[in-house]
C-alpha atoms as a PDB file:
ATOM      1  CA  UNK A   1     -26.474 -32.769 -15.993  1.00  0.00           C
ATOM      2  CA  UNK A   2     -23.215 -30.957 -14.780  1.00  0.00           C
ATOM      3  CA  UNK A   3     -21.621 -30.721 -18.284  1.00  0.00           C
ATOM      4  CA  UNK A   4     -24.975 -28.917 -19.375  1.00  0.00           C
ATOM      5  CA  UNK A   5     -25.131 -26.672 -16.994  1.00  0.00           C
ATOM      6  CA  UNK A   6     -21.536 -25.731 -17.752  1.00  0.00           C
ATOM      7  CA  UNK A   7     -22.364 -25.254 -21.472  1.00  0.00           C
ATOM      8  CA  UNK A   8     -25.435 -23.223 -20.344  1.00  0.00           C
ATOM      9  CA  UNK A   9     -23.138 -20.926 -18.486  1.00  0.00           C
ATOM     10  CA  UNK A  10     -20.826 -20.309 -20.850  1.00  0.00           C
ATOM     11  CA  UNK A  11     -23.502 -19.614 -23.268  1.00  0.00           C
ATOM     12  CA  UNK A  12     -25.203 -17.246 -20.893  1.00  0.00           C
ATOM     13  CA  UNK A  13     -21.376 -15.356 -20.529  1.00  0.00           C
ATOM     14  CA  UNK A  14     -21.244 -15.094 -24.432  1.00  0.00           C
ATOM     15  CA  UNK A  15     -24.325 -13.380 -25.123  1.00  0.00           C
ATOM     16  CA  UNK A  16     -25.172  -9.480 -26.008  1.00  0.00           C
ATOM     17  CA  UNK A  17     -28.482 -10.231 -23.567  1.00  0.00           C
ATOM     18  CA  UNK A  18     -26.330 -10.466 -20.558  1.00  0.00           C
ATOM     19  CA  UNK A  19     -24.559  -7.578 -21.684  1.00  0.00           C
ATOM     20  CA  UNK A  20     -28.276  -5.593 -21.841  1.00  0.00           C
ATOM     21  CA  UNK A  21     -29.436  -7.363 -19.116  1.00  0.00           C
ATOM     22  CA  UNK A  22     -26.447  -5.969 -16.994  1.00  0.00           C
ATOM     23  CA  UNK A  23     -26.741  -2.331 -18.031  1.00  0.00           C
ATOM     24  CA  UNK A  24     -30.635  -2.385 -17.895  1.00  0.00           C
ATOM     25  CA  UNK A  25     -29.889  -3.693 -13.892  1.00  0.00           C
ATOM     26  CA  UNK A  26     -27.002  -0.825 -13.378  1.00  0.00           C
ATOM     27  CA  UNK A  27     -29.283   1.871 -15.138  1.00  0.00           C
ATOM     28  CA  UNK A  28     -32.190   0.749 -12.351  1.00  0.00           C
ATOM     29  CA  UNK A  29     -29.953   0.435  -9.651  1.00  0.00           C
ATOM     30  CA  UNK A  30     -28.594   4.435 -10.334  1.00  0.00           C
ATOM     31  CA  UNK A  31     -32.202   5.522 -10.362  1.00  0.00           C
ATOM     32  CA  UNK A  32     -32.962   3.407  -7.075  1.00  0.00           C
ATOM     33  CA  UNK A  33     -29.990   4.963  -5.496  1.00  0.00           C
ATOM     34  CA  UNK A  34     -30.780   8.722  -6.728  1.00  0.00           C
ATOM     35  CA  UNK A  35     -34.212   8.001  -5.537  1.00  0.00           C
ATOM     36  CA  UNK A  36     -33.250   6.803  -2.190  1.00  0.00           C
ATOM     37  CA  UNK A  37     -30.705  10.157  -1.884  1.00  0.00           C
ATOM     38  CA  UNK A  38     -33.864  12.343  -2.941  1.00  0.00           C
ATOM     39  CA  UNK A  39     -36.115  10.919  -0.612  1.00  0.00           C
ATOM     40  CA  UNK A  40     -33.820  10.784   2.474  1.00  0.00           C
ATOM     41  CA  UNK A  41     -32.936  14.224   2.030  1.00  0.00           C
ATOM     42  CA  UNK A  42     -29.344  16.289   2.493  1.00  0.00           C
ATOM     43  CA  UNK A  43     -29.202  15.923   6.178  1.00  0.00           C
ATOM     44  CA  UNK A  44     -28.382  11.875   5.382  1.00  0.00           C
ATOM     45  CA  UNK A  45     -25.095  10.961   3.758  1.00  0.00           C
ATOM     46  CA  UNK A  46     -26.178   8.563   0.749  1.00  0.00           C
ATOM     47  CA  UNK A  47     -23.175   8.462  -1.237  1.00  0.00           C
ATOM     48  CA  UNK A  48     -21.265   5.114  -0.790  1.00  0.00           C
ATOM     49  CA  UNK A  49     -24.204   3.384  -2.452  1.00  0.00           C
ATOM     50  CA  UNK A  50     -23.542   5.260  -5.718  1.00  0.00           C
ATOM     51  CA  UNK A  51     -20.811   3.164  -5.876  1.00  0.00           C
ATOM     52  CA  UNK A  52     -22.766   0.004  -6.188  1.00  0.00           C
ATOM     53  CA  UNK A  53     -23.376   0.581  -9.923  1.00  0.00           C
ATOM     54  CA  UNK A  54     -20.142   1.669 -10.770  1.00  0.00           C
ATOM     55  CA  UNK A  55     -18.727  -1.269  -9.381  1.00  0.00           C
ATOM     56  CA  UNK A  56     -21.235  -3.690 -11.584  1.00  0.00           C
ATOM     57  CA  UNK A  57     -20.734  -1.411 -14.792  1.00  0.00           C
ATOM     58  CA  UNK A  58     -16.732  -1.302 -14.232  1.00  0.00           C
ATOM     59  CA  UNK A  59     -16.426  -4.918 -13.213  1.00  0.00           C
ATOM     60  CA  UNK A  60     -18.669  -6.410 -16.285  1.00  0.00           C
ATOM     61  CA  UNK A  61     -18.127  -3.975 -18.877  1.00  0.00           C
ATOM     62  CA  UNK A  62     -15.007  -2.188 -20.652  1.00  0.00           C
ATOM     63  CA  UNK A  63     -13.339   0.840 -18.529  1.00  0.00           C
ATOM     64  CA  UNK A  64     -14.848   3.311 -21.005  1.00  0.00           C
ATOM     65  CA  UNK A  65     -18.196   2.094 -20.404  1.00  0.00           C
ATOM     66  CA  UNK A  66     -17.315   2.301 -16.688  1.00  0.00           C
ATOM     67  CA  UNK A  67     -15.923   5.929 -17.047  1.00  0.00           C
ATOM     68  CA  UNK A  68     -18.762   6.821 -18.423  1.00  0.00           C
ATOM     69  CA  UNK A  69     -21.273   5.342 -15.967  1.00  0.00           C
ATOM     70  CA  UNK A  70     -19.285   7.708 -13.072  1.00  0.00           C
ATOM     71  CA  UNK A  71     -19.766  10.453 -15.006  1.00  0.00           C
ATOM     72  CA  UNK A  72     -23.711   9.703 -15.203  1.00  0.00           C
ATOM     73  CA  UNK A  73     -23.213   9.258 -11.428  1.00  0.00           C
ATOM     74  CA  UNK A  74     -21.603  12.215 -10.833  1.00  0.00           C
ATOM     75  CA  UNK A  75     -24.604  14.003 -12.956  1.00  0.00           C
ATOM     76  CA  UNK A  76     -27.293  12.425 -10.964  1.00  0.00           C
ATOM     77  CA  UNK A  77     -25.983  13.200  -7.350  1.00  0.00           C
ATOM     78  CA  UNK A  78     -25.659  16.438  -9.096  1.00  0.00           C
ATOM     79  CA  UNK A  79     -29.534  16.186 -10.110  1.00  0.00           C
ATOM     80  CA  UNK A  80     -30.489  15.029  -6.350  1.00  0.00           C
ATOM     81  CA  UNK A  81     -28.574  17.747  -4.616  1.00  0.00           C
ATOM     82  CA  UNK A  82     -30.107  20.351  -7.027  1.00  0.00           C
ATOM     83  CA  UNK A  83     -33.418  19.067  -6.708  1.00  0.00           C
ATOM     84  CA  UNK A  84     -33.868  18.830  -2.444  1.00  0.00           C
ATOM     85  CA  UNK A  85     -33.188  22.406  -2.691  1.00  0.00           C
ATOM     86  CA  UNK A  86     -30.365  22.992  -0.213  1.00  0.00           C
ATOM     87  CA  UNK A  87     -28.850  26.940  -0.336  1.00  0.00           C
ATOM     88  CA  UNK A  88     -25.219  26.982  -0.509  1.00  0.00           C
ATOM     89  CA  UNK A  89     -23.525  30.333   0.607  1.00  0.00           C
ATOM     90  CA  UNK A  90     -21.950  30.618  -3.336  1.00  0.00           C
ATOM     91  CA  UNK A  91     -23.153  29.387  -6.728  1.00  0.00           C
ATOM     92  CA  UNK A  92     -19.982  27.667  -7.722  1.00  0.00           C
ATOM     93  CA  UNK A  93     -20.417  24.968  -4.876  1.00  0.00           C
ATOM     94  CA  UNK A  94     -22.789  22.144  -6.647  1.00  0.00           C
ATOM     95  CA  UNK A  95     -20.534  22.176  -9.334  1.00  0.00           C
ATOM     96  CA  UNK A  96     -17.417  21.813  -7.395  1.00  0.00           C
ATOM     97  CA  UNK A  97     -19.082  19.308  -5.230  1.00  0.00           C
ATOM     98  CA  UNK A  98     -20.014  17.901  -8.360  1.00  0.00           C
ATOM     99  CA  UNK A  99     -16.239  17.425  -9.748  1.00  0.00           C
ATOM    100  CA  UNK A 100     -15.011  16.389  -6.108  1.00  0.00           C
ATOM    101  CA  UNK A 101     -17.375  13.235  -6.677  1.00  0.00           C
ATOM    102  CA  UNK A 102     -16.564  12.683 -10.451  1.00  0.00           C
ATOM    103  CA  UNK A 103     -12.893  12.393  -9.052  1.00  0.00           C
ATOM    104  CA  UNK A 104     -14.230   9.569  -6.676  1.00  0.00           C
ATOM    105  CA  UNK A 105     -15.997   7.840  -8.899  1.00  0.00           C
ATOM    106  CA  UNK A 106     -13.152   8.154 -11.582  1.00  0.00           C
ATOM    107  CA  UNK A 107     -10.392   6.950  -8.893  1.00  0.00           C
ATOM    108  CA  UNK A 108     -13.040   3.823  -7.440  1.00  0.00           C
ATOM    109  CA  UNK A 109     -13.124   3.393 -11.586  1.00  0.00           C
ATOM    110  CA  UNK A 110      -9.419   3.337 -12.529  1.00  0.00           C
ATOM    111  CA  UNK A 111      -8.377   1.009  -9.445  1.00  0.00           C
ATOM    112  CA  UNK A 112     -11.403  -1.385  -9.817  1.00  0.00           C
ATOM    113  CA  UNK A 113     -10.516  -1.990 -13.681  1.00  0.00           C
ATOM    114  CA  UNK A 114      -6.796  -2.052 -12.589  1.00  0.00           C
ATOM    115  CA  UNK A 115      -7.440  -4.783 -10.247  1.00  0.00           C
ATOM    116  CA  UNK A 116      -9.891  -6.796 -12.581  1.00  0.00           C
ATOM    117  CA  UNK A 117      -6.732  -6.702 -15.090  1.00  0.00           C
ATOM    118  CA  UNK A 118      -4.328  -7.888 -12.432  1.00  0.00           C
ATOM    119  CA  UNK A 119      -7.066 -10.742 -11.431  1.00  0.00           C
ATOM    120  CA  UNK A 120      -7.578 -11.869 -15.316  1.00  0.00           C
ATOM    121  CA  UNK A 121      -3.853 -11.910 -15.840  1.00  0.00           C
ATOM    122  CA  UNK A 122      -3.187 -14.137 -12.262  1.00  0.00           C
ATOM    123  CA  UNK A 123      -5.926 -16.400 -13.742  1.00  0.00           C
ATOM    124  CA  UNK A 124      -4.982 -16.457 -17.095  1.00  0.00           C
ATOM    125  CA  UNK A 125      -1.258 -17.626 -15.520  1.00  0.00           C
ATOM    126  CA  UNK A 126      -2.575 -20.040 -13.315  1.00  0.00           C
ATOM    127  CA  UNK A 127      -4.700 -21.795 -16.049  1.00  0.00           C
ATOM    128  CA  UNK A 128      -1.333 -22.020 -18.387  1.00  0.00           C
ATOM    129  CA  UNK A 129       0.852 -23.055 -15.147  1.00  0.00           C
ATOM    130  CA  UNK A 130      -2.116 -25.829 -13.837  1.00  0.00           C
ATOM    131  CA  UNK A 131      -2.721 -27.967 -16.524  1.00  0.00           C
ATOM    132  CA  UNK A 132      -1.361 -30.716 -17.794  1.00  0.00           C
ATOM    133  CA  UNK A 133       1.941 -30.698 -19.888  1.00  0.00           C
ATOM    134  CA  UNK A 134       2.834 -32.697 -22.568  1.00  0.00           C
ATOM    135  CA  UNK A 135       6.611 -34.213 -21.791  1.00  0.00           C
ATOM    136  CA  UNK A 136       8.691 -36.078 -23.087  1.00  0.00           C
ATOM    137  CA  UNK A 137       9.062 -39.565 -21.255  1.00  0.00           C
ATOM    138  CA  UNK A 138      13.284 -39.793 -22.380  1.00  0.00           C
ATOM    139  CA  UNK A 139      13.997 -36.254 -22.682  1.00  0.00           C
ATOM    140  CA  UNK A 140      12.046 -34.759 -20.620  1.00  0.00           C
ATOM    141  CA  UNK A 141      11.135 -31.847 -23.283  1.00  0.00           C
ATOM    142  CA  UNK A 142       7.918 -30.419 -23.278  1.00  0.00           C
ATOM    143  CA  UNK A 143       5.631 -29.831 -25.892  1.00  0.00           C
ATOM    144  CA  UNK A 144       4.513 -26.011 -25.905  1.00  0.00           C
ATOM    145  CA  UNK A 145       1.473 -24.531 -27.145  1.00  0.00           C
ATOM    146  CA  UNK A 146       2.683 -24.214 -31.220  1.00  0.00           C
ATOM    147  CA  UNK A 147       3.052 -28.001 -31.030  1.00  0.00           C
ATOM    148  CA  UNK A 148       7.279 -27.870 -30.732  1.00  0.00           C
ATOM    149  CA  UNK A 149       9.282 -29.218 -28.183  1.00  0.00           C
ATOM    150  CA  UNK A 150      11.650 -27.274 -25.987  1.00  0.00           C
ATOM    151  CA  UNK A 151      13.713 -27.781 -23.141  1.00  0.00           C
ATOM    152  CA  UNK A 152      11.628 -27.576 -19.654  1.00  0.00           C
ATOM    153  CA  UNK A 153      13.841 -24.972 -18.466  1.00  0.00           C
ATOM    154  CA  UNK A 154      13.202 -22.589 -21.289  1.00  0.00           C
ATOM    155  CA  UNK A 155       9.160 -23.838 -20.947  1.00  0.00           C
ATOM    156  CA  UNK A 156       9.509 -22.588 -17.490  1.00  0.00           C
ATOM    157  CA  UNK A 157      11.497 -19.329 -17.996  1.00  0.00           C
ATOM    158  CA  UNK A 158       9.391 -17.900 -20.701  1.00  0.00           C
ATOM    159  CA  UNK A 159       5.434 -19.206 -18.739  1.00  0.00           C
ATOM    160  CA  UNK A 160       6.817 -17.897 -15.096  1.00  0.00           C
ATOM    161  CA  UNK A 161       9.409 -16.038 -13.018  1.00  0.00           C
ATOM    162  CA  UNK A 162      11.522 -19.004 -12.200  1.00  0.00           C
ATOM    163  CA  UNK A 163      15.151 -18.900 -12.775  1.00  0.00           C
ATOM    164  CA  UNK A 164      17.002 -21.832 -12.795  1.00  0.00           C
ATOM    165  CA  UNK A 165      20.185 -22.965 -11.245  1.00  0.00           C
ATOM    166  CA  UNK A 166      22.051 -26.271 -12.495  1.00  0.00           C
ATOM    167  CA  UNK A 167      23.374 -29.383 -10.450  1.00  0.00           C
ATOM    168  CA  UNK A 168      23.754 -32.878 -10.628  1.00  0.00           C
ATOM    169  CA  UNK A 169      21.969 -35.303  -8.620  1.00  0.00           C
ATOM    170  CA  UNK A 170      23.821 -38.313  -6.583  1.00  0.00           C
ATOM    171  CA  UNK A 171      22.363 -40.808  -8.873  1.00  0.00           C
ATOM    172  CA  UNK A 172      23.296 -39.252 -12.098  1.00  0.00           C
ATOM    173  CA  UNK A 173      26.938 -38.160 -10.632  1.00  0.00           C
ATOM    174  CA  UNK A 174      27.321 -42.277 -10.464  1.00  0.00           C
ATOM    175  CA  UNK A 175      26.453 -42.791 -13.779  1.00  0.00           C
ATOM    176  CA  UNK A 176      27.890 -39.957 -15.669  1.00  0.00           C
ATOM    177  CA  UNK A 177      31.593 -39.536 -13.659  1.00  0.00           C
ATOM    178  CA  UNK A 178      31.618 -43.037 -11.847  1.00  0.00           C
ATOM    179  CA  UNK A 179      35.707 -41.863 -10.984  1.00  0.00           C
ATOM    180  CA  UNK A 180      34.718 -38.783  -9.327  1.00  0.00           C
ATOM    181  CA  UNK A 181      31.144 -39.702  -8.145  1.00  0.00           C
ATOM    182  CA  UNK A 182      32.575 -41.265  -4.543  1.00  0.00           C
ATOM    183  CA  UNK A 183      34.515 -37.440  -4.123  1.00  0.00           C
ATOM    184  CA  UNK A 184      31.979 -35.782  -4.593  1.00  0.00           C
ATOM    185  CA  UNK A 185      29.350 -37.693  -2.431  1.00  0.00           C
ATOM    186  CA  UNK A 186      31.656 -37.616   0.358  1.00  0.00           C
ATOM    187  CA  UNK A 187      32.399 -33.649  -0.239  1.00  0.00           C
ATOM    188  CA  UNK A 188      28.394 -32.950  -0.311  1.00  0.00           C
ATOM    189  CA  UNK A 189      27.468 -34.948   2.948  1.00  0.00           C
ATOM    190  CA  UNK A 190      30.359 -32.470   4.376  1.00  0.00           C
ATOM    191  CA  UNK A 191      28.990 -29.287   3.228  1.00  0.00           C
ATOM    192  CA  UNK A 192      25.440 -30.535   3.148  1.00  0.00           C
ATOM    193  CA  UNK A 193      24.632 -29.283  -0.619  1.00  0.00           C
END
């Protein structure tokens, strides 16, 4: 039952009829909000909620897309202020009021795609650092995604950040320099590295 849900899912996630179902629902939600701005009139503040289908067109769809959903925003609070038929002291003021929110929009835009990015990439690292790896059980190589073996420390360098600094443990100091092994034991309980 849980396995075909899954597969259900990630059907549903591959489809173009999410992808029109999405845009249909952002299209509706514009006009609901444009609506709702008409009918409560200039006196009330209504535009936080035009970000509400920016944020579903930017977050599902390709920046483009959402760039040009906040210009259709920008056009329709444009529309609604036009239409409730408020006087401003100069002509040039709609429009400028007009291009003040386009630059909202645009910036809510830019840093909501910027941030999706940065959350896709942290996934997309945490999926390749989480899983299992493929090592060696005498070497202790692991096999990479091309199918070839490499040393874990280069594995490591090239999937994350981490640097690495070499040592020897106690055990392998005993094995591998038995006549300095009792030296250096006695010099690391002293320094405590």
């Amino acid at each position: 039952m849980h396995r075909t849900s899954a597969k259900m899912r990630g059907v549903w996630t591959k489809t173009p009829a999410k992808d029109l179902l999405l845009a249909v629902c952002g299209v509706l939600l514009l006009a609901l909000v444009g609506l709702s701005d008409y009918a409560t009139g200039p006196e009330i503040s209504f535009g936080i909620f035009y970000f509400l289908p920016i944020w579903l067109m930017t977050w599902h769809f390709s920046r483009r897309i959402a760039v040009l959903f906040s210009f259709l925003c920008a056009l329709v609070w444009f529309a609604v202020d036009d239409a409730s038929g408020v006087q401003y002291s100069t002509a040039i003021i709609p429009f400028w009021n007009a291009t003040a929110r386009l630059v909202y929009f645009l910036s809510f835009t830019f840093l909501l795609a910027y941030s999706q990015e940065q959350l896709r990439q942290s996934k997309e690292e945490v999926k390749r650092l989480s899983g299992l790896l493929p090592i060696c059980a005498s070497c202790k190589k692991i096999r990479n995604d091309e199918g070839y073996w490499q040393e874990i420390e280069s594995y490591l360098h090239r999937h994350s950040d981490t640097r690495f600094s070499h040592g020897i443990c106690p055990e392998c100091a005993k094995k591998l320099y038995p006549e300095f092994a009792d030296d250096l034991m006695k010099k690391w309980k002293e320094t405590g590295s």
